[in-house]
C-alpha atoms as a PDB file:
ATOM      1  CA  UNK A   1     202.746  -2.500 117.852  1.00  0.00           C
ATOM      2  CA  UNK A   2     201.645  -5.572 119.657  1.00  0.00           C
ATOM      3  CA  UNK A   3     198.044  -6.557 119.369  1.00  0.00           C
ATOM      4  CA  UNK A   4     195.064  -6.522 121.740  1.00  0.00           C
ATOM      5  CA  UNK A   5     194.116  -9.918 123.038  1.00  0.00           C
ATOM      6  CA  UNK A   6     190.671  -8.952 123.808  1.00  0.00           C
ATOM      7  CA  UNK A   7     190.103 -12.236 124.960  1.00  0.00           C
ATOM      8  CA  UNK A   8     191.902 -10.991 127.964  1.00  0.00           C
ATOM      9  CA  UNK A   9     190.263  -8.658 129.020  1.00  0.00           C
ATOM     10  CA  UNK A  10     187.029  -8.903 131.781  1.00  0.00           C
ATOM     11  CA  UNK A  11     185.429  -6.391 133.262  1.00  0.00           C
ATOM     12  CA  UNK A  12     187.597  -6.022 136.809  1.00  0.00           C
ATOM     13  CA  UNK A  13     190.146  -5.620 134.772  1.00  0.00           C
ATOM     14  CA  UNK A  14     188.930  -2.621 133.004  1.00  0.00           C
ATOM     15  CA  UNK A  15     187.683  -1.241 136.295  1.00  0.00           C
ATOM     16  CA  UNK A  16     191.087  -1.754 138.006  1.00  0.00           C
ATOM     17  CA  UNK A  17     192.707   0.412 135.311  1.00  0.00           C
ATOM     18  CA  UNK A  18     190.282   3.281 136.172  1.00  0.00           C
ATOM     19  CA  UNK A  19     190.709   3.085 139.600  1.00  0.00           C
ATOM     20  CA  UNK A  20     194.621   3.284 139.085  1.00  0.00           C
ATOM     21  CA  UNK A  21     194.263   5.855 136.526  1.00  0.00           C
ATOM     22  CA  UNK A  22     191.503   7.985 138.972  1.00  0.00           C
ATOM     23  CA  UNK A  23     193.643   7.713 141.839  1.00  0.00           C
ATOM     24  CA  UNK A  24     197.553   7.406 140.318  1.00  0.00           C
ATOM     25  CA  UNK A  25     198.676   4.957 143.688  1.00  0.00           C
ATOM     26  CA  UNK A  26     198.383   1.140 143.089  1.00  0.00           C
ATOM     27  CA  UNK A  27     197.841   1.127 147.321  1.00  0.00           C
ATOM     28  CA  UNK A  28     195.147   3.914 147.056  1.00  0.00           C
ATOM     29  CA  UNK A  29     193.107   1.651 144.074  1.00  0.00           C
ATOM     30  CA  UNK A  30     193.649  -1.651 145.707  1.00  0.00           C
ATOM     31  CA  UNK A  31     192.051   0.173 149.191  1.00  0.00           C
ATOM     32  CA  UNK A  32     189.137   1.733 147.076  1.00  0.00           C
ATOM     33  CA  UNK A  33     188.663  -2.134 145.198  1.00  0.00           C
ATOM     34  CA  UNK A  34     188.987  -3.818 149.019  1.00  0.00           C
ATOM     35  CA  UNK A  35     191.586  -5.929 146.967  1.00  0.00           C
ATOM     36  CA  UNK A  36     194.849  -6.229 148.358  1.00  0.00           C
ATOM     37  CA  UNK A  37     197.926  -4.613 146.550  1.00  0.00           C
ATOM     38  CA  UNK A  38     199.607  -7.692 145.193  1.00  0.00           C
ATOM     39  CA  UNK A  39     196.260  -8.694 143.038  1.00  0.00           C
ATOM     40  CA  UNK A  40     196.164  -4.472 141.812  1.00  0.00           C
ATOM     41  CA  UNK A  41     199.755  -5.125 141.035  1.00  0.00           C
ATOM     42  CA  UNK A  42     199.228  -8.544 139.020  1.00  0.00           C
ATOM     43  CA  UNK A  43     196.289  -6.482 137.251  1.00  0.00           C
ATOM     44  CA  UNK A  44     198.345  -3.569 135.909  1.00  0.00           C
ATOM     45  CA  UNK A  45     201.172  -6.192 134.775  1.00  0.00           C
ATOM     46  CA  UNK A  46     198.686  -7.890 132.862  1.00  0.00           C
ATOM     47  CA  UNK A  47     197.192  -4.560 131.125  1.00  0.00           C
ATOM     48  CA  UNK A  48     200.424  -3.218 130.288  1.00  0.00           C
ATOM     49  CA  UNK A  49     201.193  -6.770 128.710  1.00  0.00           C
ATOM     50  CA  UNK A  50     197.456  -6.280 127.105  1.00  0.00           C
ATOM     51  CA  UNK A  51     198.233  -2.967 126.121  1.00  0.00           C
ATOM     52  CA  UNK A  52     201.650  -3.106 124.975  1.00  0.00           C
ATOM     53  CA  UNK A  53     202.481   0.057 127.161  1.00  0.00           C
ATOM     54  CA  UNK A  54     203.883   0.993 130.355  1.00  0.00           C
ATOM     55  CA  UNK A  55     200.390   2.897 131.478  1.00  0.00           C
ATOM     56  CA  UNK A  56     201.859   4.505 134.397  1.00  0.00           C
ATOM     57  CA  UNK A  57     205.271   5.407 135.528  1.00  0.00           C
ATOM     58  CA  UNK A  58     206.540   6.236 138.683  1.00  0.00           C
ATOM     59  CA  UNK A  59     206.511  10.117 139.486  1.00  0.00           C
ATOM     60  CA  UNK A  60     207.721  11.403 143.598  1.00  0.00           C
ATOM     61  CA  UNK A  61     205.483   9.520 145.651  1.00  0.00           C
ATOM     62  CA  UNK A  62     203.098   7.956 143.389  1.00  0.00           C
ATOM     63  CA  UNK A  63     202.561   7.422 139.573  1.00  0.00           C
ATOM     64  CA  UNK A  64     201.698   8.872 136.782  1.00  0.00           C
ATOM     65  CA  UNK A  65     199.529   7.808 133.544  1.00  0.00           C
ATOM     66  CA  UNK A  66     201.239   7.701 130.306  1.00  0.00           C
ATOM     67  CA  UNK A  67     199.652   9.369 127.359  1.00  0.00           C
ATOM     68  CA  UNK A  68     198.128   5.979 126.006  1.00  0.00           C
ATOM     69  CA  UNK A  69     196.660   5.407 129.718  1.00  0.00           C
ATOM     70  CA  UNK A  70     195.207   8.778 129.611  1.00  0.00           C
ATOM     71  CA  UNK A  71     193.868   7.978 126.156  1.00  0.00           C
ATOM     72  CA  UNK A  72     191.932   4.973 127.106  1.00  0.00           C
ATOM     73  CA  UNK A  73     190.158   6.460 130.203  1.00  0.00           C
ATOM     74  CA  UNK A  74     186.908   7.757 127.705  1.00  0.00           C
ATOM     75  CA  UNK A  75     186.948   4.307 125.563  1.00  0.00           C
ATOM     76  CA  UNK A  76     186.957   2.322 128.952  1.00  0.00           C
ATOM     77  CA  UNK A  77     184.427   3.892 130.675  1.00  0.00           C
ATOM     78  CA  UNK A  78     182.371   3.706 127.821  1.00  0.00           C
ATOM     79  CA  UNK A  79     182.805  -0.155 127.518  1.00  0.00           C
ATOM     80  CA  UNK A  80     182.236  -0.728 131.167  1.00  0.00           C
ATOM     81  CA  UNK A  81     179.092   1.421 131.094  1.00  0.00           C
ATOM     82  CA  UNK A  82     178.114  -0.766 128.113  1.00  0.00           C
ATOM     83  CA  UNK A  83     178.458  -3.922 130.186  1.00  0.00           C
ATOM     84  CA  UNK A  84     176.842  -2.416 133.196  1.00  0.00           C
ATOM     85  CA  UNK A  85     173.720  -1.560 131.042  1.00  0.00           C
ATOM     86  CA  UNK A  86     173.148  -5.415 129.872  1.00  0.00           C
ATOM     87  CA  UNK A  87     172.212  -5.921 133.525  1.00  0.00           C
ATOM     88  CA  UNK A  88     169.682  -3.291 133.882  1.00  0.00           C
ATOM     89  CA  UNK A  89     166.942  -5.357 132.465  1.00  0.00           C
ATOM     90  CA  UNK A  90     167.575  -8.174 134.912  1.00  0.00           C
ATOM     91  CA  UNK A  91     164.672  -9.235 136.924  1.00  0.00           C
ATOM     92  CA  UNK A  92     165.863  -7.499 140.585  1.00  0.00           C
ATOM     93  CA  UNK A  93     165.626  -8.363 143.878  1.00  0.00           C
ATOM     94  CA  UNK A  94     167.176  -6.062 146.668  1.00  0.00           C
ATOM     95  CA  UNK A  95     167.842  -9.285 149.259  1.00  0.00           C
ATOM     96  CA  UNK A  96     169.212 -11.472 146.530  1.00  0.00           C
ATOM     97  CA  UNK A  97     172.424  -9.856 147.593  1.00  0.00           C
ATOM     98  CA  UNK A  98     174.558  -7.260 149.239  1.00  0.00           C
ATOM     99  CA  UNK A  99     173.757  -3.595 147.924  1.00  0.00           C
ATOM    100  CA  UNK A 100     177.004  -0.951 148.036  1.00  0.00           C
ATOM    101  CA  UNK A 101     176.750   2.665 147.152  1.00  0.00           C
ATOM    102  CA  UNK A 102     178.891   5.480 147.707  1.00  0.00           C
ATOM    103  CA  UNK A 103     177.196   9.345 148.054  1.00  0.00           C
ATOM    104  CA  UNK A 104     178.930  12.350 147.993  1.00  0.00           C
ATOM    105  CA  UNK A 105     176.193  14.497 150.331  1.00  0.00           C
ATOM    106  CA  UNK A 106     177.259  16.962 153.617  1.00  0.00           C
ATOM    107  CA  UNK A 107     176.380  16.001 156.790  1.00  0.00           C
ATOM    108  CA  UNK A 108     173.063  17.531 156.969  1.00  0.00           C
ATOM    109  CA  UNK A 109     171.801  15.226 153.999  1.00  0.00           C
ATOM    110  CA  UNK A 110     173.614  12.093 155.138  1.00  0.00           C
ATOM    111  CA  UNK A 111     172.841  12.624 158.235  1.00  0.00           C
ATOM    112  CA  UNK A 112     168.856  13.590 157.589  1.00  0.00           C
ATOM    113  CA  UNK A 113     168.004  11.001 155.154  1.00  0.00           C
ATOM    114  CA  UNK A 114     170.336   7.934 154.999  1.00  0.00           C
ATOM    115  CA  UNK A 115     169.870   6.670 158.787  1.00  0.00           C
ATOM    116  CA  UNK A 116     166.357   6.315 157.648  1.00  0.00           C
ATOM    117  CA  UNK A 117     167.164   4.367 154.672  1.00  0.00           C
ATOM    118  CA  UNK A 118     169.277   2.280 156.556  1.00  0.00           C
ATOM    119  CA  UNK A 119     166.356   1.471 159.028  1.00  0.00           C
ATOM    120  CA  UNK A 120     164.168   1.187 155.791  1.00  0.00           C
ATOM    121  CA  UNK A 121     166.118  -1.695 154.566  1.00  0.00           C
ATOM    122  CA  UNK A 122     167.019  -3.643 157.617  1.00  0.00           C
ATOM    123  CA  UNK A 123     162.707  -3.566 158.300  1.00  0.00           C
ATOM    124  CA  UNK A 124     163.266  -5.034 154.257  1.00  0.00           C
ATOM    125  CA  UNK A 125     165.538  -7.355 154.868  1.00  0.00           C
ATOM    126  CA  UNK A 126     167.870  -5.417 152.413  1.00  0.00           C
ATOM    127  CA  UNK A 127     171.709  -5.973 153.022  1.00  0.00           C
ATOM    128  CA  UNK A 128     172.676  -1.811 152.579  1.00  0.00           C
ATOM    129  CA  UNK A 129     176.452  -0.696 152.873  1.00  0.00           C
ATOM    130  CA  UNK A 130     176.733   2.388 152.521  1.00  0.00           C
ATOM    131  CA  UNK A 131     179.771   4.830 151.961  1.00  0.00           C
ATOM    132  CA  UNK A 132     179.913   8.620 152.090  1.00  0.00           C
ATOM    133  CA  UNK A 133     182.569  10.897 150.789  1.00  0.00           C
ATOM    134  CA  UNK A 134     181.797  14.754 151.028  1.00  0.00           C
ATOM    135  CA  UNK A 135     180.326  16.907 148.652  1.00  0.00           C
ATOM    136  CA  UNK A 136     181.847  20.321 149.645  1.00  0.00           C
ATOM    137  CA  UNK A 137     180.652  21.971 145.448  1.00  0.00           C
ATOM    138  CA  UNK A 138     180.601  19.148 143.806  1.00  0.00           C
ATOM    139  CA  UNK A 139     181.463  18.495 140.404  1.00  0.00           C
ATOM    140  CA  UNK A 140     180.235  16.057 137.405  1.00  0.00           C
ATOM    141  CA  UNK A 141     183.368  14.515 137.534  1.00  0.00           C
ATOM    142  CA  UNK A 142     182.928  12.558 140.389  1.00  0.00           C
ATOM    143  CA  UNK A 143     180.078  11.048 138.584  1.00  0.00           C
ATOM    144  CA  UNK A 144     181.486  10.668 135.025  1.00  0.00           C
ATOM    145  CA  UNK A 145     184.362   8.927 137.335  1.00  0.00           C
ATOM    146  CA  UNK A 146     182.193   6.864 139.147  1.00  0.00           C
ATOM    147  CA  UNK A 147     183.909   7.808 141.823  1.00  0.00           C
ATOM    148  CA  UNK A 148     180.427   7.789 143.982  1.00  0.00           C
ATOM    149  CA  UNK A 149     177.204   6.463 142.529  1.00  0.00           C
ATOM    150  CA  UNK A 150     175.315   9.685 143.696  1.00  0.00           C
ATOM    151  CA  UNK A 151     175.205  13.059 145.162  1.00  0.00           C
ATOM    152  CA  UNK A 152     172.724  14.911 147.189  1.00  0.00           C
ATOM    153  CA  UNK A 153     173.299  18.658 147.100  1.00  0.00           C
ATOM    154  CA  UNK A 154     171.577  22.296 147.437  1.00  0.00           C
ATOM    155  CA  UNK A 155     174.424  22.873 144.385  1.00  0.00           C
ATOM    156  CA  UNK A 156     174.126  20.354 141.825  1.00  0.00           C
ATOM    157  CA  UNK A 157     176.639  20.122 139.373  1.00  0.00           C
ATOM    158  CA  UNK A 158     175.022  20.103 135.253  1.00  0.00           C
ATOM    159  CA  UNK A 159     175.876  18.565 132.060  1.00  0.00           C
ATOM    160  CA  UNK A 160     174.687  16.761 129.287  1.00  0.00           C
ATOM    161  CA  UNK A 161     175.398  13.344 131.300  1.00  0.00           C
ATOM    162  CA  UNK A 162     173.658  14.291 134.363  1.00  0.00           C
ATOM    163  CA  UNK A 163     170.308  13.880 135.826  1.00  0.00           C
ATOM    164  CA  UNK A 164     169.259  16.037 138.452  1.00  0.00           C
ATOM    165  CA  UNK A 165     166.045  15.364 140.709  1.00  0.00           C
ATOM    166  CA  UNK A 166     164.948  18.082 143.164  1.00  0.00           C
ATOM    167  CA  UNK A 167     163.704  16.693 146.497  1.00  0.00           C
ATOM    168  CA  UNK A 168     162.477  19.092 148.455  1.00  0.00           C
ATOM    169  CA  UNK A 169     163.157  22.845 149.409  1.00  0.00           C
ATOM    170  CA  UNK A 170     164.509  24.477 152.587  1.00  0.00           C
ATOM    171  CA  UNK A 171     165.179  28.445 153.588  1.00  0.00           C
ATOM    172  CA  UNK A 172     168.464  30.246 154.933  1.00  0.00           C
ATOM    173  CA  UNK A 173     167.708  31.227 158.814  1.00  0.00           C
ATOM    174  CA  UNK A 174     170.038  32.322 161.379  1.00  0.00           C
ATOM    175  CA  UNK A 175     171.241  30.248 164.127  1.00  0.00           C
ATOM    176  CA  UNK A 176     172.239  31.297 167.562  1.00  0.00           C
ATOM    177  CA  UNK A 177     171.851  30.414 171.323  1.00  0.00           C
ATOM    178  CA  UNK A 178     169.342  32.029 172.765  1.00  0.00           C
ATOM    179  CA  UNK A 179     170.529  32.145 176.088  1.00  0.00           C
ATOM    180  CA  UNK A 180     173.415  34.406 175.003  1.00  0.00           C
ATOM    181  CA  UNK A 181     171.890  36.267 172.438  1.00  0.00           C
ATOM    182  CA  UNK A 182     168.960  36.982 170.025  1.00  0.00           C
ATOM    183  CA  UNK A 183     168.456  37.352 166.196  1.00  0.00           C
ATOM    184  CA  UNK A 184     170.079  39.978 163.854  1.00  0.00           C
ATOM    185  CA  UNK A 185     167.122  42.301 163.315  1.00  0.00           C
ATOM    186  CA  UNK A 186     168.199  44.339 160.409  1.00  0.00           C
ATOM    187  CA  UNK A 187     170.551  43.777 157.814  1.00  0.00           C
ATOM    188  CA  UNK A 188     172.969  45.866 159.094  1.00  0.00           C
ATOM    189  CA  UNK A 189     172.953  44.090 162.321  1.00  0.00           C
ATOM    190  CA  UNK A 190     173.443  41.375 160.490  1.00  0.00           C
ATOM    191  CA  UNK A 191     176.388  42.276 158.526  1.00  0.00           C
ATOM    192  CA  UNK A 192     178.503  43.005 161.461  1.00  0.00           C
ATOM    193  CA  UNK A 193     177.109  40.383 163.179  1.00  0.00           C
ATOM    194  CA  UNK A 194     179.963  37.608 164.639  1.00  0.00           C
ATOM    195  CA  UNK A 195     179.404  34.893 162.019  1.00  0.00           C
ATOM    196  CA  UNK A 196     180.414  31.646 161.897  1.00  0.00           C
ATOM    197  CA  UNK A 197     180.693  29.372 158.726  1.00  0.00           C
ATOM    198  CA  UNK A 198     181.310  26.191 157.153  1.00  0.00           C
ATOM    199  CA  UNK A 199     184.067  26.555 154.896  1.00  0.00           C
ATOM    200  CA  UNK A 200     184.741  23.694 151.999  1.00  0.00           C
ATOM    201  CA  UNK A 201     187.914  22.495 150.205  1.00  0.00           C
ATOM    202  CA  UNK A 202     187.646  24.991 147.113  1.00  0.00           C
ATOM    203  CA  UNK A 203     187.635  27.756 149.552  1.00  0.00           C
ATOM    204  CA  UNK A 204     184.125  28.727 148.960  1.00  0.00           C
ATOM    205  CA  UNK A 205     181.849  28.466 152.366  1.00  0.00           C
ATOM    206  CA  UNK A 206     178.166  28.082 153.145  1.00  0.00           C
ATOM    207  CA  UNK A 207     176.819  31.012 152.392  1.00  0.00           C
ATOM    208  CA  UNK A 208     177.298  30.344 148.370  1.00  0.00           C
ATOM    209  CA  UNK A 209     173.620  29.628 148.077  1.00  0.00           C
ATOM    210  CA  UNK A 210     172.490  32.844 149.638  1.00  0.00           C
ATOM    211  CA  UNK A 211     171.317  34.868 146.612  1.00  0.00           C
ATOM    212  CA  UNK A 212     169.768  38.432 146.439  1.00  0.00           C
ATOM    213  CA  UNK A 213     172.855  40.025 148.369  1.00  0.00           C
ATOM    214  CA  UNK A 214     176.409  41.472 148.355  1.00  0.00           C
ATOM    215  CA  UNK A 215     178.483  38.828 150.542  1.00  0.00           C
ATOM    216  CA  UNK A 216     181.499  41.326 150.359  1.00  0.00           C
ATOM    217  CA  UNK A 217     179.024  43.447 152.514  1.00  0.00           C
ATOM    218  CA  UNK A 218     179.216  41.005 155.241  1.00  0.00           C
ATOM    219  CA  UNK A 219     181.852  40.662 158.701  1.00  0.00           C
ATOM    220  CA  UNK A 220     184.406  38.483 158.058  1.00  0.00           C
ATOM    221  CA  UNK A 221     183.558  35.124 159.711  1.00  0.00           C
ATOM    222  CA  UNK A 222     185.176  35.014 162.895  1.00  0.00           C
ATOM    223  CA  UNK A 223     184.968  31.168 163.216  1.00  0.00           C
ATOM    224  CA  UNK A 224     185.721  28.655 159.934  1.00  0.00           C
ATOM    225  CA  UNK A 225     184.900  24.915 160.500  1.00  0.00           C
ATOM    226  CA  UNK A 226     184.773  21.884 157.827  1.00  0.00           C
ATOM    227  CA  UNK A 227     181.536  20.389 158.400  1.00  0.00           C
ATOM    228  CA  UNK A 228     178.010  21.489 159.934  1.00  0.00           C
ATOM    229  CA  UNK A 229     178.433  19.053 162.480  1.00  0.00           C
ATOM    230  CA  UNK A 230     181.219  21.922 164.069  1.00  0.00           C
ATOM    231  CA  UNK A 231     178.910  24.468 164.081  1.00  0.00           C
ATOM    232  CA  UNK A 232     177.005  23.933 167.136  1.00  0.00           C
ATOM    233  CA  UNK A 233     179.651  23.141 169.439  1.00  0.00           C
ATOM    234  CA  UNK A 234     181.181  26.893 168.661  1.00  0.00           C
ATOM    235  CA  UNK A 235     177.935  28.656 168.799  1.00  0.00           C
ATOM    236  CA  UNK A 236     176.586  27.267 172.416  1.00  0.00           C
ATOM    237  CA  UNK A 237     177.205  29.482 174.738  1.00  0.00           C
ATOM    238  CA  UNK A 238     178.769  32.375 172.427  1.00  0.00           C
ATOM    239  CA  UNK A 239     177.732  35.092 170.882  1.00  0.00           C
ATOM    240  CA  UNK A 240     178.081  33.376 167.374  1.00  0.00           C
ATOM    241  CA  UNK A 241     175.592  33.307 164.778  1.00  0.00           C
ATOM    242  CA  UNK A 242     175.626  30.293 162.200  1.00  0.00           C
ATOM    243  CA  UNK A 243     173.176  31.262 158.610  1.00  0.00           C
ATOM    244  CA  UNK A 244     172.167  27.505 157.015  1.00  0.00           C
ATOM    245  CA  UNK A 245     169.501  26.313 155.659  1.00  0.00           C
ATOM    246  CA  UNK A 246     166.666  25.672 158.382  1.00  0.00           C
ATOM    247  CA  UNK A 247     166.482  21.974 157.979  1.00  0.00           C
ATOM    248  CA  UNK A 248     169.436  22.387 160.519  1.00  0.00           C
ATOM    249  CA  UNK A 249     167.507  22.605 163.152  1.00  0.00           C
ATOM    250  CA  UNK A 250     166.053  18.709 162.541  1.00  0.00           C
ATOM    251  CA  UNK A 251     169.799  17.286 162.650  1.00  0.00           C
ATOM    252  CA  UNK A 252     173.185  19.466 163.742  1.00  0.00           C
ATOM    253  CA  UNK A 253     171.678  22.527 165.149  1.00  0.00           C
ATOM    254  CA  UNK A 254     168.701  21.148 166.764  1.00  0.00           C
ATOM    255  CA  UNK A 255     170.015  22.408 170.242  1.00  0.00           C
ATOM    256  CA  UNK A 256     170.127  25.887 169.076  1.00  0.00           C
ATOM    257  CA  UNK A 257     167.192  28.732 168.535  1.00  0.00           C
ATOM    258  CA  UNK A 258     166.725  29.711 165.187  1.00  0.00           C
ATOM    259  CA  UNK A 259     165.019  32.798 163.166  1.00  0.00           C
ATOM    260  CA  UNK A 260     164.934  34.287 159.787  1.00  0.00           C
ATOM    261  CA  UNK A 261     166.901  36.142 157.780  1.00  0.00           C
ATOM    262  CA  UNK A 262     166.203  40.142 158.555  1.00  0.00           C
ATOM    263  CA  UNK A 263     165.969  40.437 154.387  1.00  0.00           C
ATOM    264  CA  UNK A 264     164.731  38.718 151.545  1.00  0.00           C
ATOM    265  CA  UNK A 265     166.148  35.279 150.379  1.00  0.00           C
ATOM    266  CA  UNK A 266     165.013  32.870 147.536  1.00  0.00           C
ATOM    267  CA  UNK A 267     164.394  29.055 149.285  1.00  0.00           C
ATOM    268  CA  UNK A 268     167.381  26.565 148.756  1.00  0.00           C
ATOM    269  CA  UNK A 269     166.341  23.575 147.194  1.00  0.00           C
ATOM    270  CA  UNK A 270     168.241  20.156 147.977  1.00  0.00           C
ATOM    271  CA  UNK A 271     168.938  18.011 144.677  1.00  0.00           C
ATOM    272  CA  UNK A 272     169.736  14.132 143.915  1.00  0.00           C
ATOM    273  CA  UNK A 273     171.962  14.112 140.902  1.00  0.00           C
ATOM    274  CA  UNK A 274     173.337  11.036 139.104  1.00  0.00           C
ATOM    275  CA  UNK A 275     175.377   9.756 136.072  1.00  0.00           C
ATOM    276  CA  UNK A 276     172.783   8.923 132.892  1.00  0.00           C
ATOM    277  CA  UNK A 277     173.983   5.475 132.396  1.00  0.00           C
ATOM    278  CA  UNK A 278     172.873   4.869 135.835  1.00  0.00           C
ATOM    279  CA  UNK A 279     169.038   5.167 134.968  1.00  0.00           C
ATOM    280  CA  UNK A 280     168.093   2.105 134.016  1.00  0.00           C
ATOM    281  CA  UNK A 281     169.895   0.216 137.003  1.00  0.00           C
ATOM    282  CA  UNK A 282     167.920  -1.825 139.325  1.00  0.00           C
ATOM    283  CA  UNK A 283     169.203  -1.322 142.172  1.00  0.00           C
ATOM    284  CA  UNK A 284     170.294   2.679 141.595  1.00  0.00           C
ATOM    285  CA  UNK A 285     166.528   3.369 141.297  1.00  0.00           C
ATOM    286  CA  UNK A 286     165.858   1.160 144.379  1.00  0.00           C
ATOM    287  CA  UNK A 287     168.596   3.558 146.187  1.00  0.00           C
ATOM    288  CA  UNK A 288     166.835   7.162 144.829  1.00  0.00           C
ATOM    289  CA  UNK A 289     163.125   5.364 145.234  1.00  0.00           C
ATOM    290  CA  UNK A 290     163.923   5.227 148.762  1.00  0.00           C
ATOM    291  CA  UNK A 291     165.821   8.811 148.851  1.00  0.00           C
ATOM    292  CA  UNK A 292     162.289  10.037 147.431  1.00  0.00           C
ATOM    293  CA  UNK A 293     160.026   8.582 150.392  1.00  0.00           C
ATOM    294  CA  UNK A 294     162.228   9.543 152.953  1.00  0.00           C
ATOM    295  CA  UNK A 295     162.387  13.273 151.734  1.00  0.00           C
ATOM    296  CA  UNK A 296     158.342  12.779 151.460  1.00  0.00           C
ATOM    297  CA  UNK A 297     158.231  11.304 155.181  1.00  0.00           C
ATOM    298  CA  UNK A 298     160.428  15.065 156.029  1.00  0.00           C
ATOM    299  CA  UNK A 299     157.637  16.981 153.945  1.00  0.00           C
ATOM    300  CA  UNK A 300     154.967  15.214 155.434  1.00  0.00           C
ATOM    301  CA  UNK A 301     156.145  16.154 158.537  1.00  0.00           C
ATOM    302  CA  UNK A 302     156.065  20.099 157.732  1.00  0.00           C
ATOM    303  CA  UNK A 303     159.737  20.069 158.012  1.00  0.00           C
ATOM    304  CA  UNK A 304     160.384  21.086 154.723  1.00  0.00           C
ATOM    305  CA  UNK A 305     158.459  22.393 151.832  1.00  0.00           C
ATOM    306  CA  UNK A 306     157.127  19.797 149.185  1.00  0.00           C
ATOM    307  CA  UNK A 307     158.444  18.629 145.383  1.00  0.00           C
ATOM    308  CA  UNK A 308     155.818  17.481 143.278  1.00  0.00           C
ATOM    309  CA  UNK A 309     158.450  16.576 140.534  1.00  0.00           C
ATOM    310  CA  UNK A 310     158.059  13.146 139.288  1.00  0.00           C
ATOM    311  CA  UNK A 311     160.859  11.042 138.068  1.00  0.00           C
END
């Protein structure tokens, strides 16, 4: 068995491997790295060289990782979260240079908080790119992955590894145009109702977080859509009714009429979750500092009940 040259090995290189590995397509990881294919290529040649193994094979369209490849993923990450923590004692400042996050968050989060941070750090002078990938039920894999650098969720995934940070709190209401129709007044109206829902990749759909009821109990949705951005297009001018959280109303159902839910149901709480070796990182807590005062600026305008959790 050949040995390691670790004197080879840098830090890009180590991330290129986990790209590869994450996304088994040399043209996938060189699109995710904004590198082109040729330098990917020239990467993996030299790990394999580094390595003394293959690391992926071809398999149909794309590749696959060998069982040494798959063995390295934990050791990697490790190393590379190593690295990444030197830095987070660096003295930091957000316009020294270009800041790039991705955040896995639906389109009610992206689209109620992150225009505002945007706005935030052009006032700042803060060079922002951001890059959003959805949630759907997320899991700590994405994180542990670094696939995105955070996620903002009513269902937040747990482990040992992850930090979660409640923001603020929201309830289920039912949404409807009111110039068609009114509000289910009983449950039983409302469980024949003609619903409408948001339905996510895992087959699961927005009315996960409803607690306190049987959801077998309720009409089979009538309308399905991918995001909440479709609801309101489908409702307007139906008979339709949409159930989300009410913070709807301040982004993609704000040209509907809304009510409450004829029955009891707990409040759904919206969560920022991240990886733990994130912490300590500069400009991370500049990203969730500013996810914090904009979800304050939504409390303080009685949009949305208060958090008093500190990080």
């Amino acid at each position: 068995m050949n040995k390691i040259d670790y004197r080879n090995i840098d830090w890009q290189l180590l991330r290129t491997f986990l790209t590869i590995l994450e996304e088994e397509s040399v043209t996938q990881a060189a699109e995710r790295l904004e590198l082109t294919q040729s330098a990917v290529s020239h990467a993996l040649n030299k790990l394999r060289k580094i390595f003394g193994d293959p690391l992926f094979v071809r398999s149909g369209q794309g590749i696959s990782p060998t069982e040494h490849a798959r063995a390295l993923r934990e050791p990697v990450q490790v190393i590379l979260d190593s690295m990444k923590s030197l830095a987070d004692a660096r003295e930091f400042d957000p316009r020294a240079e270009p800041l790039d996050f991705t955040i896995a968050a639906n389109d009610l989060t992206r689209d109620l908080i992150f225009p505002r941070i945007r706005n935030i750090a052009r006032e700042q002078g803060v060079e922002i790119r951001l890059t959003f990938m959805p949630s759907g039920v997320p899991t700590a894999t994405i994180l542990r992955e670094a696939r995105c650098n955070l996620i903002v969720t009513p269902l937040p995934p747990d482990g040992p590894d992850m930090i979660q940070l409640k923001l603020f709190e929201g309830k289920m209401s039912c949404f409807f145009d009111a110039e068609v129709r009114g509000p289910p007044r009983t449950w039983e109206e409302f469980q024949q109702d003609n619903h409408i829902e948001v339905r996510f990749g895992d087959g699961r759909n927005s009315l996960t977080v409803l607690e306190g009821i049987d959801r077998k109990d309720i009409r089979a949705p009538r309308v399905s859509v991918s995001n909440f951005g479709g609801l309101a297009s489908f409702v307007k001018g139906s008979d339709l009714l949409a159930t989300e959280v009410d913070l709807m109303a301040l982004g993609p159902l704000k040209e509907l009429s809304n009510a409450p839910l004829p029955f009891e149901s707990r409040p759904i709480s919206i969560y920022m979750v991240w990886h733990r070796r994130d912490s300590g990182d500069p400009a991370h807590k500049w990203l969730r500092d500013r996810i914090r005062e904009t979800s304050r600026s939504l409390i303080s305008a009685g949009s949305v009940r208060a958090n008093n959790t500190s990080e």
